[in-house]
PDB file of N, CA and C in Angstrom:
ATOM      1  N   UNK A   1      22.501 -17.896  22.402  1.00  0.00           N
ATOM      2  CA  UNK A   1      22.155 -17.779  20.994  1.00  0.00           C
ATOM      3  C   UNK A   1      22.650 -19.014  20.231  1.00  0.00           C
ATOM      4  N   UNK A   2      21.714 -19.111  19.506  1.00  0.00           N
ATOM      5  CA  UNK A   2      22.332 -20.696  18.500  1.00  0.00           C
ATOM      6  C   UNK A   2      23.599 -19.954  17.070  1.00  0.00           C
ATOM      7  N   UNK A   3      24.149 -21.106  16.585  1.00  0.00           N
ATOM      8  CA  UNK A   3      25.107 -20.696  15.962  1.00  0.00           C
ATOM      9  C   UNK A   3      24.531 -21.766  14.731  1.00  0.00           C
ATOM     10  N   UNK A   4      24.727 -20.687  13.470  1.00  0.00           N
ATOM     11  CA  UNK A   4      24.221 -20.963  12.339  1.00  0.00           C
ATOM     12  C   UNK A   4      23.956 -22.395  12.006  1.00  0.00           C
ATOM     13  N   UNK A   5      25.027 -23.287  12.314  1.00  0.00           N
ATOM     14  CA  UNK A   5      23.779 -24.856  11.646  1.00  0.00           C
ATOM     15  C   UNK A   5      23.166 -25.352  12.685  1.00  0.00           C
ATOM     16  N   UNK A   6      23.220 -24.855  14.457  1.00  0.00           N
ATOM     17  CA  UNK A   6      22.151 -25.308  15.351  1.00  0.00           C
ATOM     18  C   UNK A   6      20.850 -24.776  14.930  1.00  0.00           C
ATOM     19  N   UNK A   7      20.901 -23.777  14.522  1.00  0.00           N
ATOM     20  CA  UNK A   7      19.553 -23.084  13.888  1.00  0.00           C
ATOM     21  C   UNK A   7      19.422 -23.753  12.288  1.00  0.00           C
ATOM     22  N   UNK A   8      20.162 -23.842  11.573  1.00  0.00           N
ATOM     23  CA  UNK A   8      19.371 -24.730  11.015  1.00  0.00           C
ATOM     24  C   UNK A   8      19.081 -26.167  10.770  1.00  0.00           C
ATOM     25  N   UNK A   9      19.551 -27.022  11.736  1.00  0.00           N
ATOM     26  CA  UNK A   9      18.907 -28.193  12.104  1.00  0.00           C
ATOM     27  C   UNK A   9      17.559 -28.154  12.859  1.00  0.00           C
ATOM     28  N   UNK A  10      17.449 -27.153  13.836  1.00  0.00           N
ATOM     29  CA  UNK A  10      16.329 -26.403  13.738  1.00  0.00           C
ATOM     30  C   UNK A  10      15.387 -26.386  13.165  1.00  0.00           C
ATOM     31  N   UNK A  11      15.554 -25.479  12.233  1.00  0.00           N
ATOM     32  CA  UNK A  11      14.438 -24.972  10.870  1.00  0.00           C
ATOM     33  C   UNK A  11      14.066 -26.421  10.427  1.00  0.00           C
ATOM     34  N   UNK A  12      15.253 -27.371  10.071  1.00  0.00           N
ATOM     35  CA  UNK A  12      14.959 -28.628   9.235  1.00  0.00           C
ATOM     36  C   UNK A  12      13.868 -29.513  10.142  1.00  0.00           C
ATOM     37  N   UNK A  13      14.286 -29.893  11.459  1.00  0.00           N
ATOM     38  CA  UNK A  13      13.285 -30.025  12.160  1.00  0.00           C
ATOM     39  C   UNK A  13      12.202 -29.880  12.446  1.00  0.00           C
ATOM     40  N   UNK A  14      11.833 -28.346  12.339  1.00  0.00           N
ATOM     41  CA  UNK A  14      10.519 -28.117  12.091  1.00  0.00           C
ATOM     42  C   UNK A  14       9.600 -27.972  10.859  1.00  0.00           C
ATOM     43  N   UNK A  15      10.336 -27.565   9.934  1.00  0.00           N
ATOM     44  CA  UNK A  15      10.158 -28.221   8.161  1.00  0.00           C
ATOM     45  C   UNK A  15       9.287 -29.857   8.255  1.00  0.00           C
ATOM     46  N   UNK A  16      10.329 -30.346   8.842  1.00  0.00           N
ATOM     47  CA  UNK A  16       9.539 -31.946   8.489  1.00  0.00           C
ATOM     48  C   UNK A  16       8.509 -31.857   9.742  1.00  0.00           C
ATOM     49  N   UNK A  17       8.270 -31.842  10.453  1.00  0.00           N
ATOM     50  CA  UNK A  17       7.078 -31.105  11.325  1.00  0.00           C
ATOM     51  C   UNK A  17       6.088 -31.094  10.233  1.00  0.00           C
ATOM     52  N   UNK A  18       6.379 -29.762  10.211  1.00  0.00           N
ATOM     53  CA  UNK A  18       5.126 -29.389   8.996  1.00  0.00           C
ATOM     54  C   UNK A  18       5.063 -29.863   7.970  1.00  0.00           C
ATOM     55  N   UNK A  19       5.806 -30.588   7.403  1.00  0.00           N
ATOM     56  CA  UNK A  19       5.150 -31.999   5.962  1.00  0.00           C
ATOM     57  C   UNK A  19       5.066 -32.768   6.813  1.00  0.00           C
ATOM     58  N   UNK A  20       5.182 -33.457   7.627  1.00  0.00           N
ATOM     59  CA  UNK A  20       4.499 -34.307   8.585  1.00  0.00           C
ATOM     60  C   UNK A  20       2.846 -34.133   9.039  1.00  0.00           C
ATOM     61  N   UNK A  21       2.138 -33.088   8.955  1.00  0.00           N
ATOM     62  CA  UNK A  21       1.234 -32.500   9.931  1.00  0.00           C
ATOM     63  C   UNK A  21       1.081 -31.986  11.088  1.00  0.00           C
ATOM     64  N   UNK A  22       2.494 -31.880  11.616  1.00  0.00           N
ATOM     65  CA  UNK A  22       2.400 -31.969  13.070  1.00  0.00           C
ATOM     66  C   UNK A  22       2.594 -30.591  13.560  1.00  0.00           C
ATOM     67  N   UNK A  23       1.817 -29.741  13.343  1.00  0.00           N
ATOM     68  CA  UNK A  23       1.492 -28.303  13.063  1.00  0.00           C
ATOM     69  C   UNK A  23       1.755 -28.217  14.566  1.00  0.00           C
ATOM     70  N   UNK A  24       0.888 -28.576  15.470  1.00  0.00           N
ATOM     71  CA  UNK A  24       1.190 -28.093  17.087  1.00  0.00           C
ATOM     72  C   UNK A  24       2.883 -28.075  17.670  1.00  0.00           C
ATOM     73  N   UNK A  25       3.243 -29.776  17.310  1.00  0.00           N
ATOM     74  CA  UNK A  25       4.556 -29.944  17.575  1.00  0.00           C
ATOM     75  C   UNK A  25       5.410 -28.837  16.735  1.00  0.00           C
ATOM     76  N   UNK A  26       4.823 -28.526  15.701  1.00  0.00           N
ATOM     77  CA  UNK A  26       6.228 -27.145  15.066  1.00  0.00           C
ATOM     78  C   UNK A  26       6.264 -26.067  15.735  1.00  0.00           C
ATOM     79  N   UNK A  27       4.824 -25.814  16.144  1.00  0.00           N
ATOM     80  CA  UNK A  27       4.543 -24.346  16.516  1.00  0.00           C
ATOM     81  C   UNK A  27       4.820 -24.060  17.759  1.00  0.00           C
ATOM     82  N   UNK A  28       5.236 -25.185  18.509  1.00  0.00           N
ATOM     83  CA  UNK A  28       6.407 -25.134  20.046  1.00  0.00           C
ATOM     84  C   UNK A  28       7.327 -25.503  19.759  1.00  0.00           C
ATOM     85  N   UNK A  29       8.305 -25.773  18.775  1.00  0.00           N
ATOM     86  CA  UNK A  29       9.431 -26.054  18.568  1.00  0.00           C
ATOM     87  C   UNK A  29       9.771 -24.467  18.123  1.00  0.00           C
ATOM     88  N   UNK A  30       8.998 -23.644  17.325  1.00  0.00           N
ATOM     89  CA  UNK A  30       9.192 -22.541  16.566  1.00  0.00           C
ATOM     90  C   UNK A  30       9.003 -21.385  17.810  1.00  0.00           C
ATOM     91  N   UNK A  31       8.330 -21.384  18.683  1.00  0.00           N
ATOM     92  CA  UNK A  31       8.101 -20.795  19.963  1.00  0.00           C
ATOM     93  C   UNK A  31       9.507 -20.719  21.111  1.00  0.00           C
ATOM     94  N   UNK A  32       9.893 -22.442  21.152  1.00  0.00           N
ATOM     95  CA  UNK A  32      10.975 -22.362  21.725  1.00  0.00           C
ATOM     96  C   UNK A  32      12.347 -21.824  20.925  1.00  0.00           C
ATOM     97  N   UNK A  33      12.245 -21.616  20.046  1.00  0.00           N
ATOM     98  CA  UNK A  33      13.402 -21.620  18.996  1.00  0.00           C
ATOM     99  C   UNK A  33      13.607 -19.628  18.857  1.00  0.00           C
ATOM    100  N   UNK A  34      12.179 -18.865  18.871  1.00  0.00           N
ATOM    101  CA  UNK A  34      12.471 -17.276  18.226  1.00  0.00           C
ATOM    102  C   UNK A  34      12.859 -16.593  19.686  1.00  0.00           C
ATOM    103  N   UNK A  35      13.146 -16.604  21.006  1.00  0.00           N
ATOM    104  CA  UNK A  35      14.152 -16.079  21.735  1.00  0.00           C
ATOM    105  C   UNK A  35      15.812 -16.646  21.332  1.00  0.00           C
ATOM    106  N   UNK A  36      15.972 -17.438  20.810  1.00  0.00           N
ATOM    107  CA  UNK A  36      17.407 -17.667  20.286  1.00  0.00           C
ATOM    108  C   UNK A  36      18.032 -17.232  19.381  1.00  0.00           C
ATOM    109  N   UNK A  37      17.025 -16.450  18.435  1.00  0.00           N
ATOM    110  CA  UNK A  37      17.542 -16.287  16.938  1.00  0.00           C
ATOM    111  C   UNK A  37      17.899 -14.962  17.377  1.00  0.00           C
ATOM    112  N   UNK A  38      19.192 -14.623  16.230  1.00  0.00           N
ATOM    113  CA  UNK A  38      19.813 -13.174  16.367  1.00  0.00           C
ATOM    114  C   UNK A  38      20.226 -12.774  15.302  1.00  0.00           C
ATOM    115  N   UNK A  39      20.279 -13.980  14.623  1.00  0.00           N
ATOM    116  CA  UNK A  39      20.545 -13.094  12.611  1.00  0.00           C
ATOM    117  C   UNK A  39      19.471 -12.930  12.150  1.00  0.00           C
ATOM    118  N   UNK A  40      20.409 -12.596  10.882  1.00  0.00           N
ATOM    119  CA  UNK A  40      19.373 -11.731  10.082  1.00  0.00           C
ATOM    120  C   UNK A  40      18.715 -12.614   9.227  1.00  0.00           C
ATOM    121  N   UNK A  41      19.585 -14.437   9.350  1.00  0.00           N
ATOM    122  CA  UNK A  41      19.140 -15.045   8.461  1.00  0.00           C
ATOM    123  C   UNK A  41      18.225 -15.961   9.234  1.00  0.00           C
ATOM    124  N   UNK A  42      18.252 -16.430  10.662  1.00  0.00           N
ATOM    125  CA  UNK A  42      17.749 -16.469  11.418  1.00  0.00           C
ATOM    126  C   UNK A  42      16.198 -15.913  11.111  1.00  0.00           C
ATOM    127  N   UNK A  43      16.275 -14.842  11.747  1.00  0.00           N
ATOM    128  CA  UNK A  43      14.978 -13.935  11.488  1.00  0.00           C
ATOM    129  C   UNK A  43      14.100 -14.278  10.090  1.00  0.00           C
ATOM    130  N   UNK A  44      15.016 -14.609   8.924  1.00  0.00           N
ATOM    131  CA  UNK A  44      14.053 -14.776   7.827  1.00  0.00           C
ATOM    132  C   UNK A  44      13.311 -16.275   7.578  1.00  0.00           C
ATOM    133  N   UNK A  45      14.392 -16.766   8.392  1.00  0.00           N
ATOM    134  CA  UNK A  45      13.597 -18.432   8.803  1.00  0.00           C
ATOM    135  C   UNK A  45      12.427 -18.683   9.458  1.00  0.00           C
ATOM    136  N   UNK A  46      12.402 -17.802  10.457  1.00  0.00           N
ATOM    137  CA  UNK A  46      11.718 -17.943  11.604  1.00  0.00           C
ATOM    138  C   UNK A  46      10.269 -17.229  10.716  1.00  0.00           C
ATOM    139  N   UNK A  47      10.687 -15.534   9.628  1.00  0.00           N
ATOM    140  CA  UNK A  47       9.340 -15.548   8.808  1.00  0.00           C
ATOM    141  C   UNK A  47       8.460 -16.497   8.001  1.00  0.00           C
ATOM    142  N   UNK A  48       9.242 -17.170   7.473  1.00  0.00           N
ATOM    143  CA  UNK A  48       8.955 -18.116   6.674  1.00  0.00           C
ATOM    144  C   UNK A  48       8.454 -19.331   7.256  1.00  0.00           C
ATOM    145  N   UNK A  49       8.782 -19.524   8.198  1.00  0.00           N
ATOM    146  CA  UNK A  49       8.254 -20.577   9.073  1.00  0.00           C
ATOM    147  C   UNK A  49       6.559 -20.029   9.495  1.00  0.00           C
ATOM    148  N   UNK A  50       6.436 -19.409  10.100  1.00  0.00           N
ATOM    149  CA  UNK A  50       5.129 -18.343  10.615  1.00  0.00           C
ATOM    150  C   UNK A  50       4.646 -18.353   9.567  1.00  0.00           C
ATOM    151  N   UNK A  51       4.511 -17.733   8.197  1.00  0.00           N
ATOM    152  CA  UNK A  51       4.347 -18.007   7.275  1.00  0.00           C
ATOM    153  C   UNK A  51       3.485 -19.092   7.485  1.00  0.00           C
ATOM    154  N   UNK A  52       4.228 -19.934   7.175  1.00  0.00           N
ATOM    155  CA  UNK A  52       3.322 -21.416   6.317  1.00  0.00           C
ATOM    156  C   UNK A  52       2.573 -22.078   7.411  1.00  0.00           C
ATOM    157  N   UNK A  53       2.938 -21.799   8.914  1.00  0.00           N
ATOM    158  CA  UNK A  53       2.534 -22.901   9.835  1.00  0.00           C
ATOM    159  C   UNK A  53       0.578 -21.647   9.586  1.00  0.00           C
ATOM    160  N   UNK A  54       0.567 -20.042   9.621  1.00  0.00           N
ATOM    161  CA  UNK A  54      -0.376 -19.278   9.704  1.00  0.00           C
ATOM    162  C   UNK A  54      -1.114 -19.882   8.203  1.00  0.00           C
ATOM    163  N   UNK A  55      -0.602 -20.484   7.200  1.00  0.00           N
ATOM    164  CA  UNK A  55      -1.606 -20.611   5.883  1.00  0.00           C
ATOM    165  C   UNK A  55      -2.134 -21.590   5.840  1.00  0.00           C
ATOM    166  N   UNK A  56      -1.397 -22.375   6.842  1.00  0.00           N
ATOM    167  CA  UNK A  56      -1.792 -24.117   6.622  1.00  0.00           C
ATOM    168  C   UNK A  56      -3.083 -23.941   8.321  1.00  0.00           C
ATOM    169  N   UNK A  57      -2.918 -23.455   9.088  1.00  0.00           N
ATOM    170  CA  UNK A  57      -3.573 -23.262  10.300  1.00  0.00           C
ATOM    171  C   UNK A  57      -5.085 -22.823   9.920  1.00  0.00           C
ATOM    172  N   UNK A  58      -5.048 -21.830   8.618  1.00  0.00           N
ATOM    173  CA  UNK A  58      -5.981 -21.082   8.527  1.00  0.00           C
ATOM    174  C   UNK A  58      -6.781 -21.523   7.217  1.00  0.00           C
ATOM    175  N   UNK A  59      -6.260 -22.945   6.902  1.00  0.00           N
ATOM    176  CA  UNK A  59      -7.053 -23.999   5.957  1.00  0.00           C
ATOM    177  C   UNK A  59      -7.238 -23.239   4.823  1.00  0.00           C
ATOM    178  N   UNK A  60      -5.947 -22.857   4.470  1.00  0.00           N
ATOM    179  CA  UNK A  60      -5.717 -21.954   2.955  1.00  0.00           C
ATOM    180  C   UNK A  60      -4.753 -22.659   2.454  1.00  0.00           C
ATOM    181  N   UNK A  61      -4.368 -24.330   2.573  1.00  0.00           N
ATOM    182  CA  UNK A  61      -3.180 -24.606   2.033  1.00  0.00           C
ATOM    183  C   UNK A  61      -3.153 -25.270   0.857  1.00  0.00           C
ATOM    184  N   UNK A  62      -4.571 -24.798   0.377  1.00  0.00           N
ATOM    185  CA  UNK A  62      -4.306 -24.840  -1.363  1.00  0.00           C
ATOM    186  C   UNK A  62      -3.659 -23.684  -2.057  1.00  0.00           C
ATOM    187  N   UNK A  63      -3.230 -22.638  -1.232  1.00  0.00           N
ATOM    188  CA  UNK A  63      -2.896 -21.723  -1.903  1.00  0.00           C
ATOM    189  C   UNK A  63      -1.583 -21.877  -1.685  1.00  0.00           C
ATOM    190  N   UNK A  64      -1.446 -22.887  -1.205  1.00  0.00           N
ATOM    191  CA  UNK A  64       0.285 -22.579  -1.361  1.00  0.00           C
ATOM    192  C   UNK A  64       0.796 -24.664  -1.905  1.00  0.00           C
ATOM    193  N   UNK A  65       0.046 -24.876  -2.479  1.00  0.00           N
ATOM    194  CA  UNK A  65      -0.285 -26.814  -2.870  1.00  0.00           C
ATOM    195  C   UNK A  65       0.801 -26.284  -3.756  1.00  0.00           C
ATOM    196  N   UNK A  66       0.901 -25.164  -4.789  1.00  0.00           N
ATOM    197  CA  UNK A  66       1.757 -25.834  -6.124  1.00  0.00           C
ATOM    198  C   UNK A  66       3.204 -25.445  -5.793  1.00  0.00           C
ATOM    199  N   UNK A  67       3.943 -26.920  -5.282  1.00  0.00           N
ATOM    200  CA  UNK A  67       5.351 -26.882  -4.735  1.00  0.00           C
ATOM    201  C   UNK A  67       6.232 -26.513  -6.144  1.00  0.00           C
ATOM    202  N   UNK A  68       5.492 -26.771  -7.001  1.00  0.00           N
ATOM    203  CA  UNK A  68       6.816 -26.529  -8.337  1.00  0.00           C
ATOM    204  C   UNK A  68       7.051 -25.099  -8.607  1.00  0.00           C
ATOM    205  N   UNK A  69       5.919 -24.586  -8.657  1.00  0.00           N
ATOM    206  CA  UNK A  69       5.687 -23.018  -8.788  1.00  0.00           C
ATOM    207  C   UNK A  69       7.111 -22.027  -7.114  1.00  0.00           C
ATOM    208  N   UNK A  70       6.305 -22.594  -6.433  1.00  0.00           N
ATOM    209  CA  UNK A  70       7.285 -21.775  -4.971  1.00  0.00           C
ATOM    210  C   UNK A  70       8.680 -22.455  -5.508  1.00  0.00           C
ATOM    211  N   UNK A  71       9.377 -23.727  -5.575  1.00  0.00           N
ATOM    212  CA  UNK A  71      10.531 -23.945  -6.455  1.00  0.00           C
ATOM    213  C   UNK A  71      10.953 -23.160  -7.017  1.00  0.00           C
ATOM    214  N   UNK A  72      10.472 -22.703  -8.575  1.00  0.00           N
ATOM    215  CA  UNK A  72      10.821 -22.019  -9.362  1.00  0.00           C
ATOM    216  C   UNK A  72      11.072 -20.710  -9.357  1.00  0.00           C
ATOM    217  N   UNK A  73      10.064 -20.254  -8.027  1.00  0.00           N
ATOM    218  CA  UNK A  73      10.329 -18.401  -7.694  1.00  0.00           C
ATOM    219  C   UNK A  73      11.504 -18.723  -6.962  1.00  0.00           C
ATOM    220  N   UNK A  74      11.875 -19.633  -6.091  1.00  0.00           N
ATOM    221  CA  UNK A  74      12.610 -19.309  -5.080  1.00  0.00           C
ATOM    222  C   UNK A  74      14.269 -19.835  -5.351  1.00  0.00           C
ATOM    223  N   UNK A  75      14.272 -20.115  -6.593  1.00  0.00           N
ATOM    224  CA  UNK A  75      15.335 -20.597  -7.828  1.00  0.00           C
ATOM    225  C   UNK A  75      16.302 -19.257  -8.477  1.00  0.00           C
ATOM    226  N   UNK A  76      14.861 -18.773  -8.941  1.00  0.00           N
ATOM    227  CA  UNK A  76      14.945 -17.418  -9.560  1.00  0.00           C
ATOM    228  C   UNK A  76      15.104 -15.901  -8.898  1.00  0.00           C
ATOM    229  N   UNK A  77      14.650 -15.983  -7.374  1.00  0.00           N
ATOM    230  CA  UNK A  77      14.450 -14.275  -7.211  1.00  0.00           C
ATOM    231  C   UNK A  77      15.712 -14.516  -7.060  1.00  0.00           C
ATOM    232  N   UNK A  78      16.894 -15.027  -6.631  1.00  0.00           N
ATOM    233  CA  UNK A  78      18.663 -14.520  -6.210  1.00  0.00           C
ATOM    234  C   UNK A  78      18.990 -14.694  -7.343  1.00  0.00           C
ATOM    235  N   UNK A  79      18.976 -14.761  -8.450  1.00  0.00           N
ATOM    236  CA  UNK A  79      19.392 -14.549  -9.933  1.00  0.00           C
ATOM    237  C   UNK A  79      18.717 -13.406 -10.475  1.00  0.00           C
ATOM    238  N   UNK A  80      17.284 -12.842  -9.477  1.00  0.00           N
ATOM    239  CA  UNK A  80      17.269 -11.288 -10.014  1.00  0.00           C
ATOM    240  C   UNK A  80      17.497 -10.338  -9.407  1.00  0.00           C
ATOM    241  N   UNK A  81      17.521 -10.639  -8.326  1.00  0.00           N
ATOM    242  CA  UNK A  81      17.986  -9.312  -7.479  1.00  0.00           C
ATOM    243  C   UNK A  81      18.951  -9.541  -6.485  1.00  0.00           C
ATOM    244  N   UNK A  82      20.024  -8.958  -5.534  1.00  0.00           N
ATOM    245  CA  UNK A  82      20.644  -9.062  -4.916  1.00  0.00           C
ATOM    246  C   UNK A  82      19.955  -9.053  -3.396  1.00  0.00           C
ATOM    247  N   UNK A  83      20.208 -10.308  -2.964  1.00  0.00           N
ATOM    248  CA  UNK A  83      18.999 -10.494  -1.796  1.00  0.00           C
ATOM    249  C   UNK A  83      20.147 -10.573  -0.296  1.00  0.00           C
ATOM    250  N   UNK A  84      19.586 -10.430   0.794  1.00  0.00           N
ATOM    251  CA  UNK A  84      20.528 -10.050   2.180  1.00  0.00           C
ATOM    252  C   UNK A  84      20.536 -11.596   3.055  1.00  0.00           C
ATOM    253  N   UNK A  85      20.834 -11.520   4.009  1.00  0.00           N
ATOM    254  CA  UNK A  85      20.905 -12.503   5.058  1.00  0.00           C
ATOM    255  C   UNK A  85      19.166 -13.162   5.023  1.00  0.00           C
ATOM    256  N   UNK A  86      18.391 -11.835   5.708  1.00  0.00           N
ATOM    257  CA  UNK A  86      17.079 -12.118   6.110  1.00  0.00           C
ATOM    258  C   UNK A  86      16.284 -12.487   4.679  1.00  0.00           C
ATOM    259  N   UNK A  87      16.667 -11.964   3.412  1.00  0.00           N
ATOM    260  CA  UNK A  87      16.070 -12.694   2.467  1.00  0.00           C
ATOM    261  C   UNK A  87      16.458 -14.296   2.028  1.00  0.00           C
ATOM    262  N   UNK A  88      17.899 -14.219   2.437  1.00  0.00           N
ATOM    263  CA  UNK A  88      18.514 -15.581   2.053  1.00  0.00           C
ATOM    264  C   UNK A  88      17.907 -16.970   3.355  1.00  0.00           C
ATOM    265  N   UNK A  89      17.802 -16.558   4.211  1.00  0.00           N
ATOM    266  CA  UNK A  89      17.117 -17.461   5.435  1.00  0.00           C
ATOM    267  C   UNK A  89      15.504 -17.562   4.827  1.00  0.00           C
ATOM    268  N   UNK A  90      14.391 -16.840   4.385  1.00  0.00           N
ATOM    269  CA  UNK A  90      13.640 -17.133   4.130  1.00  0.00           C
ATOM    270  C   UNK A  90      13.367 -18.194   2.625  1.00  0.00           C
ATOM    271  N   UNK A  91      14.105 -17.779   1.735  1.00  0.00           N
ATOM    272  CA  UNK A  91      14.110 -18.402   0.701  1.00  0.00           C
ATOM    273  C   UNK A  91      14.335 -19.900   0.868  1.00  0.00           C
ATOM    274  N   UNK A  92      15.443 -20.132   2.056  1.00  0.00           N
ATOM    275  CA  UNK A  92      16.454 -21.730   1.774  1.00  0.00           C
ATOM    276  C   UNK A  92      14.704 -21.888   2.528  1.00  0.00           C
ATOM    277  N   UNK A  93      14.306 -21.402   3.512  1.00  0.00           N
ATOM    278  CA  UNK A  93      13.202 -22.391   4.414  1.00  0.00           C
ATOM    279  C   UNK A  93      12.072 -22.745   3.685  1.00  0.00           C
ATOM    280  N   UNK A  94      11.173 -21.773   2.722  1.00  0.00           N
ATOM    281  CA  UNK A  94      10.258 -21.959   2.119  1.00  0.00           C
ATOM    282  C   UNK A  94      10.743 -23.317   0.714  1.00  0.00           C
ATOM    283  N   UNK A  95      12.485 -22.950   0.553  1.00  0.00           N
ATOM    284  CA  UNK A  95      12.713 -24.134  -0.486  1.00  0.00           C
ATOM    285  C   UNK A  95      12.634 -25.714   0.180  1.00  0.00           C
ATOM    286  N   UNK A  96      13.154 -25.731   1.596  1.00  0.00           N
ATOM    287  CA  UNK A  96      12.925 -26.761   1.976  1.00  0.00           C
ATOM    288  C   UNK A  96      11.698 -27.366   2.430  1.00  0.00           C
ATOM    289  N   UNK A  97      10.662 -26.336   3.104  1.00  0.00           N
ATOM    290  CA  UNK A  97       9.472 -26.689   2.981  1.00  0.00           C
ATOM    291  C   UNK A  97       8.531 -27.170   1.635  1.00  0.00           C
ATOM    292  N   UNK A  98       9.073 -26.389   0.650  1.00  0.00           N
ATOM    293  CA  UNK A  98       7.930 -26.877  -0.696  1.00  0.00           C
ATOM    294  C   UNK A  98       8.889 -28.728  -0.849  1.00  0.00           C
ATOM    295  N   UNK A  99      10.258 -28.621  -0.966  1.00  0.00           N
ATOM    296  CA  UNK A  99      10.499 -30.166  -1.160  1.00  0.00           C
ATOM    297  C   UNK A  99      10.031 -31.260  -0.372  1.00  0.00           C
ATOM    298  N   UNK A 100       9.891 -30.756   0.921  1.00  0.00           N
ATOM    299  CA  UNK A 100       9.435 -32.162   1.711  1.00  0.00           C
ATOM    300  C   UNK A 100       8.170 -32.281   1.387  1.00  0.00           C
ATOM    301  N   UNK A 101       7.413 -30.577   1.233  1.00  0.00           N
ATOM    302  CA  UNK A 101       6.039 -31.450   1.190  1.00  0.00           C
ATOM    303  C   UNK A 101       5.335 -31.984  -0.317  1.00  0.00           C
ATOM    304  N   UNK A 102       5.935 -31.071  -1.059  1.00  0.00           N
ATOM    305  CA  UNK A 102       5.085 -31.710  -2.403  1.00  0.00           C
ATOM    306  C   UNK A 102       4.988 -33.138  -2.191  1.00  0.00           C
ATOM    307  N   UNK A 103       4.486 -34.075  -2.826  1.00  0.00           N
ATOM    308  CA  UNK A 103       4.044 -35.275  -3.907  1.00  0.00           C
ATOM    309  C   UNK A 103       4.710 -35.544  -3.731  1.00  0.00           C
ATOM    310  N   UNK A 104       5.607 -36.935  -3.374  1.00  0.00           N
ATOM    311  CA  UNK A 104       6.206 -37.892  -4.002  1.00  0.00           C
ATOM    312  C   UNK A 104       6.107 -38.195  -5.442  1.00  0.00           C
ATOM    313  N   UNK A 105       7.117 -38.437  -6.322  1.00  0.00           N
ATOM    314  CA  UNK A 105       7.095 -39.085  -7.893  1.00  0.00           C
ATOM    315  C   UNK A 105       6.751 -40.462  -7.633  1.00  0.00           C
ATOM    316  N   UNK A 106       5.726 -40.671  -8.484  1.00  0.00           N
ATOM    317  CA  UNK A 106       5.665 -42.028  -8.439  1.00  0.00           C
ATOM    318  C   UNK A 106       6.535 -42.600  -9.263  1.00  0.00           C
ATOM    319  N   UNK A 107       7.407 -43.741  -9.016  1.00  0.00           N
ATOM    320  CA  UNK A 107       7.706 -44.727 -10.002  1.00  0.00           C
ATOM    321  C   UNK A 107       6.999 -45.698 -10.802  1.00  0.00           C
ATOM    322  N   UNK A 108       6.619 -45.431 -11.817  1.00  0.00           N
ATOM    323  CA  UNK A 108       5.648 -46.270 -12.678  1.00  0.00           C
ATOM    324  C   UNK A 108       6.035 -48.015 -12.716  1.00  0.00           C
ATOM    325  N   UNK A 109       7.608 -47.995 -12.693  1.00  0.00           N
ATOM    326  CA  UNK A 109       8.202 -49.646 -12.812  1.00  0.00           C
ATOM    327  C   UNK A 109       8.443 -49.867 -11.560  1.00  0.00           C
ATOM    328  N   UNK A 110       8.471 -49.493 -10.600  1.00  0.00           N
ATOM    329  CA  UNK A 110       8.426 -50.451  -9.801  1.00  0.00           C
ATOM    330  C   UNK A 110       7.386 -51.491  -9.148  1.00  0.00           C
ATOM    331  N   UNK A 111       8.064 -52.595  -8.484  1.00  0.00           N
ATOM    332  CA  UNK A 111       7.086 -53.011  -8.070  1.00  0.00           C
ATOM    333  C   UNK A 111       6.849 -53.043  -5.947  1.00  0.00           C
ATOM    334  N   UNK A 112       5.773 -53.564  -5.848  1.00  0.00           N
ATOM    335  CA  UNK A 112       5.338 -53.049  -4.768  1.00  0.00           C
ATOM    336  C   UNK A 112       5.944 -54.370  -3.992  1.00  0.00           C
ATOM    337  N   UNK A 113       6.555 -53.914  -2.550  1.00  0.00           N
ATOM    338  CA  UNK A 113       7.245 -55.031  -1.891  1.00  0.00           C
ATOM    339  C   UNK A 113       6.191 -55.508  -0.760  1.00  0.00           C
ATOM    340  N   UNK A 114       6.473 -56.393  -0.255  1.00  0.00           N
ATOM    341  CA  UNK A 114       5.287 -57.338   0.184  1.00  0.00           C
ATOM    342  C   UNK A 114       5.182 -58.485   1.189  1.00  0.00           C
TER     343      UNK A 114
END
């Protein structure tokens, strides 16, 4: 069994996977990874992961494009309700997934190197 930050170097791993595109490479990293998991927070990673790799697979990933919006819920639901292990593992993964993948900010002043 992995021990809490092997699993989530893990998750982070396969996070940038998936803002990467590299949907196949996550989805055997995420394959090799759910016989290891044994928490509860574990388990909510591993939902959240399935999750997004099944919305983005199934060419619905405009429905999940507005990264500020998933931010802001996932800011807010542990300030409204008292949430567990398996809710707290899903939340950090979907937060780290909406940051890598949204948009880059553009910098308006800079200039372009060359």
């Amino acid at each position: 069994m992995l021990s809490t930050s092997m699993l989530k170097e893990e998750v982070d791993v396969i996070v940038d996977l998936v803002a990467q595109k590299k949907t196949e490479d996550a989805k055997q990293r995420l394959n090799h990874l759910v016989p290891e998991v044994s928490s509860e927070y574990g388990r909510g990673a591993i939902l959240a992961l399935n999750g997004i790799l099944n919305v983005l697979e199934n060419k619905n990933a405009e429905k999940m494009s507005d990264y500020e919006k998933i931010l802001r819920a996932t800011e807010r639901i542990p300030r409204l309700q008292t949430i567990d292990d398996m809710d707290r593992g899903y939340l950090q993964t979907i937060t780290k997934w909406a940051k890598k993948s949204r948009a880059p900010v553009k910098d308006s002043g800079s200039v372009p190197q060359g």
